[in-house]
N, C-alpha and C. Protein backbone atom coordinates (compact mmCIF):
# COMPACT_ATOMS: atom_id res chain seq x y z
N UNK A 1 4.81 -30.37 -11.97
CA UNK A 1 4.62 -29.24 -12.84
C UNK A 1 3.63 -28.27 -12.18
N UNK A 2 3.96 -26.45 -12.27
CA UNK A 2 3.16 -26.19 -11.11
C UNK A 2 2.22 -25.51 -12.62
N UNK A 3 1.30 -25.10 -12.07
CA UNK A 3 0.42 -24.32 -12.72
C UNK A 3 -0.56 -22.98 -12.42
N UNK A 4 -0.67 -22.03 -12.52
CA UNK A 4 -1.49 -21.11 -12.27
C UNK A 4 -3.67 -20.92 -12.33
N UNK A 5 -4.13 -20.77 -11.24
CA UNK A 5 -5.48 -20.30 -11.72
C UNK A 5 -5.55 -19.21 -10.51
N UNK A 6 -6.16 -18.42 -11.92
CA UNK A 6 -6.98 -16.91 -11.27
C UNK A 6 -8.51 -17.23 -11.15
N UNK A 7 -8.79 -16.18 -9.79
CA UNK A 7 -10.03 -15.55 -9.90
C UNK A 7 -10.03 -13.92 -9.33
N UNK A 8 -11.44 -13.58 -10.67
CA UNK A 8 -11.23 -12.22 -10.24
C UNK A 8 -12.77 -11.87 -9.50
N UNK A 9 -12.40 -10.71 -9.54
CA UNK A 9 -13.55 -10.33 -8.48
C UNK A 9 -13.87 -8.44 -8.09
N UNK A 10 -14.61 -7.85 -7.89
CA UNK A 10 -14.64 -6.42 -7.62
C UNK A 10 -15.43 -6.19 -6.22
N UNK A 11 -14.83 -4.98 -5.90
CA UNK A 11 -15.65 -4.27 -4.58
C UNK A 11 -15.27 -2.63 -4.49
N UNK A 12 -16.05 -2.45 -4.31
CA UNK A 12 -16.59 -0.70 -4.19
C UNK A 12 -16.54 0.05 -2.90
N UNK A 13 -15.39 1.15 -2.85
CA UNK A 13 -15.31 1.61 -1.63
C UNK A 13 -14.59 2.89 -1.88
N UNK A 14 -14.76 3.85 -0.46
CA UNK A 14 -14.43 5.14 -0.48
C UNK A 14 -12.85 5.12 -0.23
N UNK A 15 -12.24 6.25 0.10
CA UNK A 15 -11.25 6.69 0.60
C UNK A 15 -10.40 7.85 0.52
N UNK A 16 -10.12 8.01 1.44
CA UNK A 16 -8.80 9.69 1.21
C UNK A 16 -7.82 8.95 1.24
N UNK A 17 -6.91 9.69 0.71
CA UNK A 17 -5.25 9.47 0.91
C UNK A 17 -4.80 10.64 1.87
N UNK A 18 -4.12 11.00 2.61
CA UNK A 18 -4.03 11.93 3.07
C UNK A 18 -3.05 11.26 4.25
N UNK A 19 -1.58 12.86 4.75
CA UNK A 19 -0.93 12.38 6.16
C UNK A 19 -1.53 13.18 6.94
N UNK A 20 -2.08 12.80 8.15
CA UNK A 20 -2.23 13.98 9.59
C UNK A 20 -1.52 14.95 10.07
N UNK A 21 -0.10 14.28 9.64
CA UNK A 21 1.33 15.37 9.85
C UNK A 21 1.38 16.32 9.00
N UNK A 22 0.82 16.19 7.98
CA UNK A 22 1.30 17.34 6.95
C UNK A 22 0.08 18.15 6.48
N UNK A 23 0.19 19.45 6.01
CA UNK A 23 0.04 20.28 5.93
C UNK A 23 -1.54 19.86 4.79
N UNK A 24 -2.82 21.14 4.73
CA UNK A 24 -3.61 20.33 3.73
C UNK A 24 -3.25 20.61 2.17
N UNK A 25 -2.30 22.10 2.42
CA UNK A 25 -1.70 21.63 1.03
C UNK A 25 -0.33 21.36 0.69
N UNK A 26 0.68 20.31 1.60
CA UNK A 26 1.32 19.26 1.12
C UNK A 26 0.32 17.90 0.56
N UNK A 27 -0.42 18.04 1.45
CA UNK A 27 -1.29 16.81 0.85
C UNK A 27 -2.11 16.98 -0.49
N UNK A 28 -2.80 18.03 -0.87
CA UNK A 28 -3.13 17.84 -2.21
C UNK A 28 -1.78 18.01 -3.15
N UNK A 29 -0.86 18.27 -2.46
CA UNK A 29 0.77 18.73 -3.73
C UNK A 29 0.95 17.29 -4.13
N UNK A 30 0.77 16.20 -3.23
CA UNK A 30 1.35 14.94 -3.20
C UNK A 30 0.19 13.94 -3.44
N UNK A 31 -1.46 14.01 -2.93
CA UNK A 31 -2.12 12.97 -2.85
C UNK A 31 -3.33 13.47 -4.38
N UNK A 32 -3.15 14.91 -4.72
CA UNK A 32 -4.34 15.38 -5.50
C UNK A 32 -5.70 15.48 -5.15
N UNK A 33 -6.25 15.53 -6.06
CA UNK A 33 -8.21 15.29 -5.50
C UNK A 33 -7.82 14.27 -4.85
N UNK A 34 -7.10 12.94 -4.59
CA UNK A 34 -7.43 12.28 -3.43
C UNK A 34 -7.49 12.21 -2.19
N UNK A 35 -6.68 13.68 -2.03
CA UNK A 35 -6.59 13.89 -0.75
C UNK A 35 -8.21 14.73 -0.18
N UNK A 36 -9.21 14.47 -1.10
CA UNK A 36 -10.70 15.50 -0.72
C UNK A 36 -11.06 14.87 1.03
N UNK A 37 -11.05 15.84 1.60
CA UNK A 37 -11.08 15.65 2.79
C UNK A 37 -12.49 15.25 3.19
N UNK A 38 -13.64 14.66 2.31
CA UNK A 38 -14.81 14.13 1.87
C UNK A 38 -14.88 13.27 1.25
N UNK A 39 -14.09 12.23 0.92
CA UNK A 39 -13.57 11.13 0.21
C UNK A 39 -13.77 11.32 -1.02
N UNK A 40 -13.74 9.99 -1.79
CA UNK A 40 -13.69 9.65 -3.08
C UNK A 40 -13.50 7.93 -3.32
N UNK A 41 -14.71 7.84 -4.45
CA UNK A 41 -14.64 6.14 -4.39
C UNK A 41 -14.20 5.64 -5.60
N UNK A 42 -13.58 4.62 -5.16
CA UNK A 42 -13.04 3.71 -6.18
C UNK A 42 -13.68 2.31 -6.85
N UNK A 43 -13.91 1.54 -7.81
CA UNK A 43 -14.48 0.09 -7.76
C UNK A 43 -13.11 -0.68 -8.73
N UNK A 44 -13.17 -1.31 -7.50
CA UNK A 44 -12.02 -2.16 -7.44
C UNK A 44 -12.29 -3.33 -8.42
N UNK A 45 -10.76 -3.77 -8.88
CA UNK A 45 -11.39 -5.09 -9.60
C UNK A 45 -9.54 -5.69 -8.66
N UNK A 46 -10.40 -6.54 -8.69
CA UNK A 46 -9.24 -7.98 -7.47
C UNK A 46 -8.62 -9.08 -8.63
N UNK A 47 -7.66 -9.41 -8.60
CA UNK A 47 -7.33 -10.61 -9.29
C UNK A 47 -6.18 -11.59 -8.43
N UNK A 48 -6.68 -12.74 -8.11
CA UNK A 48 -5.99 -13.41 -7.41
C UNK A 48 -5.34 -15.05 -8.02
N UNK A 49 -4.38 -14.73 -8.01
CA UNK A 49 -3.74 -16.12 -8.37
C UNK A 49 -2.85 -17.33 -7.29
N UNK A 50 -3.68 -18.45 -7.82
CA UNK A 50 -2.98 -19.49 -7.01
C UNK A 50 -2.15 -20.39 -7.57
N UNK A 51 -1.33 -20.52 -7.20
CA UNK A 51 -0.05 -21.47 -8.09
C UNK A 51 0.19 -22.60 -6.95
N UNK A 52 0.33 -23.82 -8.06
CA UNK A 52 0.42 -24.75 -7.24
C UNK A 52 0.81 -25.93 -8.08
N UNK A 53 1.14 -27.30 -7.76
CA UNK A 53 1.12 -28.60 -8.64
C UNK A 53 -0.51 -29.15 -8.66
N UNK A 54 -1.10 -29.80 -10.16
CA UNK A 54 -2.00 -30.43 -9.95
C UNK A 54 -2.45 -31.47 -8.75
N UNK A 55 -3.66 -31.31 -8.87
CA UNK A 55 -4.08 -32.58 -7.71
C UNK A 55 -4.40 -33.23 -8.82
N UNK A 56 -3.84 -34.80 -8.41
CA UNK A 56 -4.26 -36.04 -9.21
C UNK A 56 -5.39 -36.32 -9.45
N UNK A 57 -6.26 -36.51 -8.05
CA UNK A 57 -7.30 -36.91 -8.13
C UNK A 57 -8.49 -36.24 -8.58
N UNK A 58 -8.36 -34.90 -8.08
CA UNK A 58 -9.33 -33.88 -9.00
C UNK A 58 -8.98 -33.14 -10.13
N UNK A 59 -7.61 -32.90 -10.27
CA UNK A 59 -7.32 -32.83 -11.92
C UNK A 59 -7.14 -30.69 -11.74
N UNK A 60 -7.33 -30.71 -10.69
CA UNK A 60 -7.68 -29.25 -10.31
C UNK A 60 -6.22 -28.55 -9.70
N UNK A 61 -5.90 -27.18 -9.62
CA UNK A 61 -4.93 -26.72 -8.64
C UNK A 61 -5.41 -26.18 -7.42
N UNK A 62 -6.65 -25.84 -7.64
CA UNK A 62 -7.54 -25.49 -6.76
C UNK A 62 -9.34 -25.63 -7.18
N UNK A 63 -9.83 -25.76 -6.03
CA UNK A 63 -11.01 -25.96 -6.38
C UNK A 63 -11.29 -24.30 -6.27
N UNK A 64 -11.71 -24.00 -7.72
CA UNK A 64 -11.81 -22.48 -7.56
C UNK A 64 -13.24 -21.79 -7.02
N UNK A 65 -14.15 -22.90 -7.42
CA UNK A 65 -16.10 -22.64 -5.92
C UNK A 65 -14.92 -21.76 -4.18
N UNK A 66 -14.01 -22.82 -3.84
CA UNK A 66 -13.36 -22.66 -2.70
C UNK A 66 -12.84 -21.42 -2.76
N UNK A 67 -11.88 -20.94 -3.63
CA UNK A 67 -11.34 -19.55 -3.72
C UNK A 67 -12.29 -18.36 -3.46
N UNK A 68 -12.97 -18.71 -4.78
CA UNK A 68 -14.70 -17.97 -5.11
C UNK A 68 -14.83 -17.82 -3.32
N UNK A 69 -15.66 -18.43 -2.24
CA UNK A 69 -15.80 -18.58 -1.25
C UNK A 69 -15.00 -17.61 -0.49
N UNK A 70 -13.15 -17.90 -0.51
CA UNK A 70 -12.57 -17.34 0.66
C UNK A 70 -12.63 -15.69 0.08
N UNK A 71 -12.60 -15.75 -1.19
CA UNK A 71 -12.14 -13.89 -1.96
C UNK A 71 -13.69 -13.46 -1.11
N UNK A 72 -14.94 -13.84 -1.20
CA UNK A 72 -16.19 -13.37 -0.84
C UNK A 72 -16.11 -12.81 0.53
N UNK A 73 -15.73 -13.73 1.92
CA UNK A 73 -15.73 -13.83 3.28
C UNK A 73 -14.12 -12.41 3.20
N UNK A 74 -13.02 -12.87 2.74
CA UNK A 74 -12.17 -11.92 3.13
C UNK A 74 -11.78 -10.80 2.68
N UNK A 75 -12.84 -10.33 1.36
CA UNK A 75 -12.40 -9.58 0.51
C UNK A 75 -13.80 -8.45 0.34
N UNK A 76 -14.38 -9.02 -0.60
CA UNK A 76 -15.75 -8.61 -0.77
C UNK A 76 -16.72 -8.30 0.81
N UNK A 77 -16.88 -9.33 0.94
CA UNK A 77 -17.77 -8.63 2.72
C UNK A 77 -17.14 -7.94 3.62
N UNK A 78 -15.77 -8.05 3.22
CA UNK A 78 -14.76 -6.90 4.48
C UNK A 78 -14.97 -5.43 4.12
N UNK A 79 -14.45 -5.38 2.46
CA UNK A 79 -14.36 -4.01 2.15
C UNK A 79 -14.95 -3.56 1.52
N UNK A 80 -16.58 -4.42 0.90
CA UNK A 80 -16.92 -3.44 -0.09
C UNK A 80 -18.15 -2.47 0.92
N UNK A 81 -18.30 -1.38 -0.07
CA UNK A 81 -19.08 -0.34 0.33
C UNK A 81 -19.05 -0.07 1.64
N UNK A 82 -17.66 0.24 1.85
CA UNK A 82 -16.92 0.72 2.95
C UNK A 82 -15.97 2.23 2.36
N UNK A 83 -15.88 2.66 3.54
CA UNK A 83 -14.91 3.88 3.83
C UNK A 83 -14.03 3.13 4.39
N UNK A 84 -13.10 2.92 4.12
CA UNK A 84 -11.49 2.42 4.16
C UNK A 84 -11.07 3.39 5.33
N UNK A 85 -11.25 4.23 5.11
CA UNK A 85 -10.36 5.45 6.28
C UNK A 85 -10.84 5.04 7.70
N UNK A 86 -12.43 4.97 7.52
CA UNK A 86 -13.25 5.21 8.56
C UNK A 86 -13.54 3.84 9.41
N UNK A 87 -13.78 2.64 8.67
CA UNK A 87 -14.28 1.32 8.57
C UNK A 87 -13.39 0.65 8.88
N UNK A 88 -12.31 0.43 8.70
CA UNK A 88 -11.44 -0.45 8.37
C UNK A 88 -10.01 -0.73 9.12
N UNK A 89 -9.99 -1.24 9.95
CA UNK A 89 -9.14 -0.62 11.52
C UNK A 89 -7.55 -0.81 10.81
N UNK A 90 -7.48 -1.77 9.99
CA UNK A 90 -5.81 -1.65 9.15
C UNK A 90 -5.60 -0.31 8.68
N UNK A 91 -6.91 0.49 8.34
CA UNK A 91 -6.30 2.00 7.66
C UNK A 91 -6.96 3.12 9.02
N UNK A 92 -6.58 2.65 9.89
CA UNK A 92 -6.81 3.64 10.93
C UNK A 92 -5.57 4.51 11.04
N UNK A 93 -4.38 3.69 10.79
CA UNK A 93 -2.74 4.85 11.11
C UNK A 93 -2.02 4.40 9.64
N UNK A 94 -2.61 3.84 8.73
CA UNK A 94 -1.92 4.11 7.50
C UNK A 94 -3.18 3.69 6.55
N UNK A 95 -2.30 4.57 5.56
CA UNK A 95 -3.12 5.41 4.31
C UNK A 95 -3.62 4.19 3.59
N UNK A 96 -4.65 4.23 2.86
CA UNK A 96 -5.42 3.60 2.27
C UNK A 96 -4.89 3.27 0.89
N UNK A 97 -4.16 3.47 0.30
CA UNK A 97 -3.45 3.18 -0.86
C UNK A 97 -3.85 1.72 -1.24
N UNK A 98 -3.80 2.16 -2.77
CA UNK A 98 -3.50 0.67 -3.37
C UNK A 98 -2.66 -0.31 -3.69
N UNK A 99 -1.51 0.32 -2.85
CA UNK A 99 -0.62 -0.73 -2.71
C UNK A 99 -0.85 -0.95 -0.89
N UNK A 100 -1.29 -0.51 -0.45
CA UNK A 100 -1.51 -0.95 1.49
C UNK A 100 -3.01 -1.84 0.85
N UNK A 101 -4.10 -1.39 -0.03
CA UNK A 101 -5.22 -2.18 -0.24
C UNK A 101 -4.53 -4.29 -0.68
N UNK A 102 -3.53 -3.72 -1.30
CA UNK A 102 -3.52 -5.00 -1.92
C UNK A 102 -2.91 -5.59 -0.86
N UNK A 103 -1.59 -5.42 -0.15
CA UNK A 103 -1.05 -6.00 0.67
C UNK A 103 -2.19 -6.76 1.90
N UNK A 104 -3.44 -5.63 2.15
CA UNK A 104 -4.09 -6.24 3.13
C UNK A 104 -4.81 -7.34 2.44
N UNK A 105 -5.24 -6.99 1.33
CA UNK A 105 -5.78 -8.67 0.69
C UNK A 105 -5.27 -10.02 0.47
N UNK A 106 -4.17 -9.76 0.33
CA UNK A 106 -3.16 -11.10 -0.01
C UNK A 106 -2.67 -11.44 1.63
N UNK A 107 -2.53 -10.41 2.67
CA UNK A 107 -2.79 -11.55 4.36
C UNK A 107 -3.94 -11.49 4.67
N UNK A 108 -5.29 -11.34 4.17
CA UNK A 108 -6.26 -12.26 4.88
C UNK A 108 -6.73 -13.19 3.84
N UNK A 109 -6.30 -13.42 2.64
CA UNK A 109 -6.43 -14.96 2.21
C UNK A 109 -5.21 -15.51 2.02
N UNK A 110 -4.30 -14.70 2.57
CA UNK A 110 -2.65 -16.30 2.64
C UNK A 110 -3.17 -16.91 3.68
N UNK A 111 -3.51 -16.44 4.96
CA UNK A 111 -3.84 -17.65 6.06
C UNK A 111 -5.07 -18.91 5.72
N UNK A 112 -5.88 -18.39 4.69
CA UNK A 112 -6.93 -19.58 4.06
C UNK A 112 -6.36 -20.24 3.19
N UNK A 113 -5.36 -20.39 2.43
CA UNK A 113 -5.25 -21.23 1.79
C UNK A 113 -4.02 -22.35 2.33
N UNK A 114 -3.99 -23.28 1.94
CA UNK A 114 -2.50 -24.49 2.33
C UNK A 114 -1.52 -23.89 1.74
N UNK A 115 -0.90 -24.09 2.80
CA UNK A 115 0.87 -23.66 2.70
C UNK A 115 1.28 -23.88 0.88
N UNK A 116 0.90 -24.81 0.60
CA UNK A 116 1.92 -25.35 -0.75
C UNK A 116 1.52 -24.19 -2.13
N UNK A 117 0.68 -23.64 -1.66
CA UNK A 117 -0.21 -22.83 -2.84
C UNK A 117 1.09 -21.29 -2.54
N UNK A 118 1.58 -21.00 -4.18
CA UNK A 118 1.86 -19.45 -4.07
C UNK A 118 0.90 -18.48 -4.34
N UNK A 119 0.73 -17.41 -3.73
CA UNK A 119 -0.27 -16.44 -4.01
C UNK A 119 0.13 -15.19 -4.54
N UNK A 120 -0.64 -14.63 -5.08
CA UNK A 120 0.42 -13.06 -5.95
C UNK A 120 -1.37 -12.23 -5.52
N UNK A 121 -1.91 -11.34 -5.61
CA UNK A 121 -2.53 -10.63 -5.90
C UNK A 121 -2.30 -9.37 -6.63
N UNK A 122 -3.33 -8.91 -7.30
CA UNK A 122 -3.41 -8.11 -7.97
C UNK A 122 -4.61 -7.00 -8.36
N UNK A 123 -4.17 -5.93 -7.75
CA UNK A 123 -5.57 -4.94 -7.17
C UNK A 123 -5.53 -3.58 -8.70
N UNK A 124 -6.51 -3.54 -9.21
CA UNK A 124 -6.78 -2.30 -10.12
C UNK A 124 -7.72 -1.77 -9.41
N UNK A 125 -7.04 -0.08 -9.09
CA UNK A 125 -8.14 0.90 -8.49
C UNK A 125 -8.90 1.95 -9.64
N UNK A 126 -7.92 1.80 -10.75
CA UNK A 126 -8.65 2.56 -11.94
C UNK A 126 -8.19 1.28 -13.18
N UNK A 127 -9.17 1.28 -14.50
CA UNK A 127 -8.94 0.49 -15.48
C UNK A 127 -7.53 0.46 -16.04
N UNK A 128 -6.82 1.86 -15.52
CA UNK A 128 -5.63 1.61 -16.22
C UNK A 128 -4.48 1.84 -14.98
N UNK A 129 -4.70 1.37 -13.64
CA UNK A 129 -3.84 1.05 -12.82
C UNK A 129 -4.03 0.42 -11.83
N UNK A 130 -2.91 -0.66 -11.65
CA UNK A 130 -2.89 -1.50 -10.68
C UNK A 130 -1.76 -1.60 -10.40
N UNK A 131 -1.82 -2.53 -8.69
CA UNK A 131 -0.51 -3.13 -8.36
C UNK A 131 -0.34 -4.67 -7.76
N UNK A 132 0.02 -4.79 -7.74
CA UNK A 132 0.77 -6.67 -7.43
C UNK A 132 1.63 -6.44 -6.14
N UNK A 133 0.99 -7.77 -5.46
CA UNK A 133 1.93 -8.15 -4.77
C UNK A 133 1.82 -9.90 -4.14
N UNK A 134 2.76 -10.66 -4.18
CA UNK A 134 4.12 -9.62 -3.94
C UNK A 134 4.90 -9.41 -6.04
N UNK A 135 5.43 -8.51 -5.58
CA UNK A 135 6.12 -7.90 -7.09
C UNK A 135 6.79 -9.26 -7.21
């Protein structure tokens, strides 16, 4: 029987949206104030779920101290109170979005956890939007 546990978590960081190719006002037509060519910050709230079958012996799906741990090292100390644009060599040739934010979170903790575990993440850049992945 598999079962689900979350942990959540937040981190605080800048960013533009913006293409190099295009024009600066295609980019506010398409990105808005996000495209302020002086950034703009967001505080993130993270939600990560691990699905898995119980462990017998600890009664646990995960030891979530352990999760707690990997979200800190790959999540929190990577990106918070960072400029995403500037900082962050994944958003050096693509845009900082919160759907490129989430995707980069869910591959640097799929390689920490054991294969048998499914992972979904789930990134809110404002209280009333987020995205998942994988969908």
């Amino acid at each position: 029987m598999k079962i689900a546990a979350f942990r959540r978590a937040h981190f605080n960081a800048a960013h533009r949206l913006f293409r190099a190719d295009w024009s600066d006002e295609k980019n506010r037509e398409i990105f808005g104030p996000c495209s302020n060519p002086f950034y703009h910050g967001h505080n993130y709230e993270v939600e990560v779920k691990v699905v898995g079958e119980i462990d017998p012996e600890t009664g646990f799906v995960i030891d979530l101290s352990l999760l707690k741990r990997y979200i800190k090292e790959e999540v929190e100390d990577y990106l918070d109170h960072k400029n995403l644009n500037e900082q962050i060599p994944e958003f050096k040739d693509l845009n900082p979005t919160a759907e490129h934010i989430c995707i980069l979170i869910w591959n640097r903790l799929k390689p920490r956890l054991d294969e048998r575990y499914e992972l979904t993440v789930r990134l809110w850049e404002t209280e009333r939007n987020y995205v998942e992945y994988p969908a």
